[in-house]
N, C-alpha and C. Protein backbone atom coordinates (compact mmCIF):
# COMPACT_ATOMS: atom_id res chain seq x y z
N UNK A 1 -125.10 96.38 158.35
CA UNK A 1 -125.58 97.22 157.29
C UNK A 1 -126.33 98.42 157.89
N UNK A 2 -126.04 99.47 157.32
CA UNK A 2 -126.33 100.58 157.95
C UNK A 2 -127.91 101.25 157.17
N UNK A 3 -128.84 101.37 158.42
CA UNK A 3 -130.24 101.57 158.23
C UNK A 3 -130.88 102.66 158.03
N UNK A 4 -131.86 103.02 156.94
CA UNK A 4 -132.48 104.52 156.51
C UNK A 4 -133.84 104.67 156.90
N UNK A 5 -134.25 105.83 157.10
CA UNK A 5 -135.84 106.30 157.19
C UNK A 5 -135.95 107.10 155.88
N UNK A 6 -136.95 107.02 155.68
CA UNK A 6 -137.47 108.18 154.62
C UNK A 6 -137.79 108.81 155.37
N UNK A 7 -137.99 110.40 154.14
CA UNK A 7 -138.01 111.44 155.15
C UNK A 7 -139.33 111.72 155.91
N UNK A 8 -140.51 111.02 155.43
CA UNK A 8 -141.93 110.83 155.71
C UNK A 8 -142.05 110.13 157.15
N UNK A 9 -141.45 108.91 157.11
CA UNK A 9 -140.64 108.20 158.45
C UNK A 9 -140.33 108.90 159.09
N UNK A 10 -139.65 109.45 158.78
CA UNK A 10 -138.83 110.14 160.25
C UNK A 10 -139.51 111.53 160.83
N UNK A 11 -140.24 111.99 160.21
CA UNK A 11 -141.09 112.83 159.96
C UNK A 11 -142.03 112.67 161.23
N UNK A 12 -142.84 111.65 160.94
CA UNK A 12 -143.73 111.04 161.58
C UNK A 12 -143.16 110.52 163.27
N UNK A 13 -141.84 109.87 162.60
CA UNK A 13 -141.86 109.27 164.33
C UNK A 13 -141.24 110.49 165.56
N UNK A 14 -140.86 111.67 164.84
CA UNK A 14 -140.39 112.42 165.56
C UNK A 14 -141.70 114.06 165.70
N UNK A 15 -142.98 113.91 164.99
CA UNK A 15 -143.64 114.15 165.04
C UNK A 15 -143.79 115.91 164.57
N UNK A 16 -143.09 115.59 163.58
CA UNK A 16 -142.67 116.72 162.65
C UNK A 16 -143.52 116.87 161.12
N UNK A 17 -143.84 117.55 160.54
CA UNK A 17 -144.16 117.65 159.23
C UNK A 17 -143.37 117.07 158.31
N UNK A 18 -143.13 116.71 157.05
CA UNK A 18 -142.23 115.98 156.29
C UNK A 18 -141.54 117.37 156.18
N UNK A 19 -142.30 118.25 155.36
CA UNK A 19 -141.65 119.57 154.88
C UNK A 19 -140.76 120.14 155.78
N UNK A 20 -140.91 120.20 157.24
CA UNK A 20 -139.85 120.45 157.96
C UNK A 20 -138.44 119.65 157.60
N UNK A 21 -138.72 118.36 157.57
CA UNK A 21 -137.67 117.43 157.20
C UNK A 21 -137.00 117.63 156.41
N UNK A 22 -137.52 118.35 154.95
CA UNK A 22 -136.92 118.32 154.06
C UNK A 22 -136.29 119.50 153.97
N UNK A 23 -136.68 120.32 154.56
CA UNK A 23 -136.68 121.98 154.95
C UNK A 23 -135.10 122.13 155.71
N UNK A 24 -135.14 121.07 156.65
CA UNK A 24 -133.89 120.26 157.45
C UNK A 24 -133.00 120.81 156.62
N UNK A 25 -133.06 118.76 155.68
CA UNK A 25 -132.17 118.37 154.84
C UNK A 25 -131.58 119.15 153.64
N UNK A 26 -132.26 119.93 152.81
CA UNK A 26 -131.58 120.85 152.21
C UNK A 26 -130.90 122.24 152.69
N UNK A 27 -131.24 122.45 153.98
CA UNK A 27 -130.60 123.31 154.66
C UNK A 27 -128.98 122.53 155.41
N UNK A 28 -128.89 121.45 155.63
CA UNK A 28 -127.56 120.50 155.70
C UNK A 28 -128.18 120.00 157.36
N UNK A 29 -128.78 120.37 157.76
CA UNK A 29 -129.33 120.30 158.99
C UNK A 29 -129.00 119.10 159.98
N UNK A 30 -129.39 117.58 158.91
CA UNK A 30 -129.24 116.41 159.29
C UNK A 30 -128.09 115.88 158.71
N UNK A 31 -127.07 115.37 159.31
CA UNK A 31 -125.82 114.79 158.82
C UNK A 31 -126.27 113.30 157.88
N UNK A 32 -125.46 112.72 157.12
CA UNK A 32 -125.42 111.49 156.21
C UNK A 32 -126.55 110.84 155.69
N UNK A 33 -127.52 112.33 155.40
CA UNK A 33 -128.33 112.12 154.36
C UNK A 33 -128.29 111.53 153.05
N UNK A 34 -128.54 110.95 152.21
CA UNK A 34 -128.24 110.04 151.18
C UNK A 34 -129.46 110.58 150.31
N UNK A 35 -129.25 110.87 149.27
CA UNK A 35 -130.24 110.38 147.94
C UNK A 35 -130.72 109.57 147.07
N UNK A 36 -131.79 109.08 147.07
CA UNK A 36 -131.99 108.44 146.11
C UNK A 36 -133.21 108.30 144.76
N UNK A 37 -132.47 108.86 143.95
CA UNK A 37 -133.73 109.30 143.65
C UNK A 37 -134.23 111.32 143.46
N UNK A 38 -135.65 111.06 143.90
CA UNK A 38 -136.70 111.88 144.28
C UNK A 38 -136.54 111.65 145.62
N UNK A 39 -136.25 110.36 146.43
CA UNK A 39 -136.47 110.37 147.66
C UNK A 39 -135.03 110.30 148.82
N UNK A 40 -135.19 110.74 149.88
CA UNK A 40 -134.39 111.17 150.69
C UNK A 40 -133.82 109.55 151.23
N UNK A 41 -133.30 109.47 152.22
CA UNK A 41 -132.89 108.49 153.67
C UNK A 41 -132.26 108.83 154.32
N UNK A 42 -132.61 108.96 155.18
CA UNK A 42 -132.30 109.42 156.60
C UNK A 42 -131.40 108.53 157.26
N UNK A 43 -130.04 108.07 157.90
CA UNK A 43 -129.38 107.26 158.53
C UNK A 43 -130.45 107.02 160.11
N UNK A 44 -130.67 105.81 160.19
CA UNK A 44 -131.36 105.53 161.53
C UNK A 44 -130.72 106.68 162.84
N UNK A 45 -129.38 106.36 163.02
CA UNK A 45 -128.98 106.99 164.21
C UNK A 45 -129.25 108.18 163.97
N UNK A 46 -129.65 109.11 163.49
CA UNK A 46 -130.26 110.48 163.56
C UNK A 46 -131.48 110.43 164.20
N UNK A 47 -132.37 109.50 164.00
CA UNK A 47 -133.33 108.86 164.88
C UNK A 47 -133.96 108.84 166.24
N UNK A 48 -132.71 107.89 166.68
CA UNK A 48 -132.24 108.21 167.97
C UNK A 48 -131.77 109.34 168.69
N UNK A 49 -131.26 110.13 167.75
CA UNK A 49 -130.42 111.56 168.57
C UNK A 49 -131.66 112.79 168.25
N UNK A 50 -132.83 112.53 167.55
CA UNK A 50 -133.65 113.40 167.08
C UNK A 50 -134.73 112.84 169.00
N UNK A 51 -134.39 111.63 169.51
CA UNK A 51 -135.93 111.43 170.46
C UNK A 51 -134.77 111.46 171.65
N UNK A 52 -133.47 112.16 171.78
CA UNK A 52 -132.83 112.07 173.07
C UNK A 52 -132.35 113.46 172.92
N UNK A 53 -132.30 114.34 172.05
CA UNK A 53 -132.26 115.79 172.30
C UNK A 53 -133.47 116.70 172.66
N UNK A 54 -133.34 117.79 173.44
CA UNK A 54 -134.38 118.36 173.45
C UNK A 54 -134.60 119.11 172.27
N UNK A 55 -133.65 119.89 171.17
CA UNK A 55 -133.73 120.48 170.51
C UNK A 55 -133.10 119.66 169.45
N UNK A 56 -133.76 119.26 168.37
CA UNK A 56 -132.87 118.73 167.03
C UNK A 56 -133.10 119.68 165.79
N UNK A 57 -133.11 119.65 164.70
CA UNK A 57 -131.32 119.29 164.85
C UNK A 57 -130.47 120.10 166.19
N UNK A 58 -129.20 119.77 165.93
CA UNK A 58 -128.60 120.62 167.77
C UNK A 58 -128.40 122.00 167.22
N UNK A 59 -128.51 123.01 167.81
CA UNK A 59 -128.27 124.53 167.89
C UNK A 59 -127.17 124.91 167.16
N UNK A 60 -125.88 124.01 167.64
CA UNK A 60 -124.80 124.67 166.72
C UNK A 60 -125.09 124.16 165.60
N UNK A 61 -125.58 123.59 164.90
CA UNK A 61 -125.10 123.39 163.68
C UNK A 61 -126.42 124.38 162.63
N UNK A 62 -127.18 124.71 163.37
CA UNK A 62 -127.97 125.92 162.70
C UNK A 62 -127.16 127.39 162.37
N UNK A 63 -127.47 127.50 161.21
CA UNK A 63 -126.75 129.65 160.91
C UNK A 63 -126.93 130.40 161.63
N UNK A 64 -125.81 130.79 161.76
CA UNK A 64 -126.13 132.51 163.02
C UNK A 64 -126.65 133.78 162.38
């Protein structure tokens, strides 16, 4: 079963503001974001690729 953070969560463990997060996510920033609600979830493995990149989200997928 495939695992979520809220966006407060993830926020925190990657040591970001939430508002960035969300700032992210409505910008498309983070892939297989889910809604629910009022509130976000974050797929875990973004997680991981947010504390093994130097730059997240990755460069290309930001607007030129």
């Amino acid at each position: 079963m495939k695992q979520f953070l809220s966006a407060t969560a993830f926020a925190r463990l990657i040591d970001k503001d939430p508002k960035t997060i969300i700032s992210w996510i409505k910008k498309g920033w983070i892939p297989g974001v889910q809604r629910l609600g009022h509130a976000y979830r974050i797929p875990h493995e973004e997680l991981e690729k947010a504390k093994t990149r130097e730059e997240y989200p990755e460069r290309e997928v930001w607007p030129t």
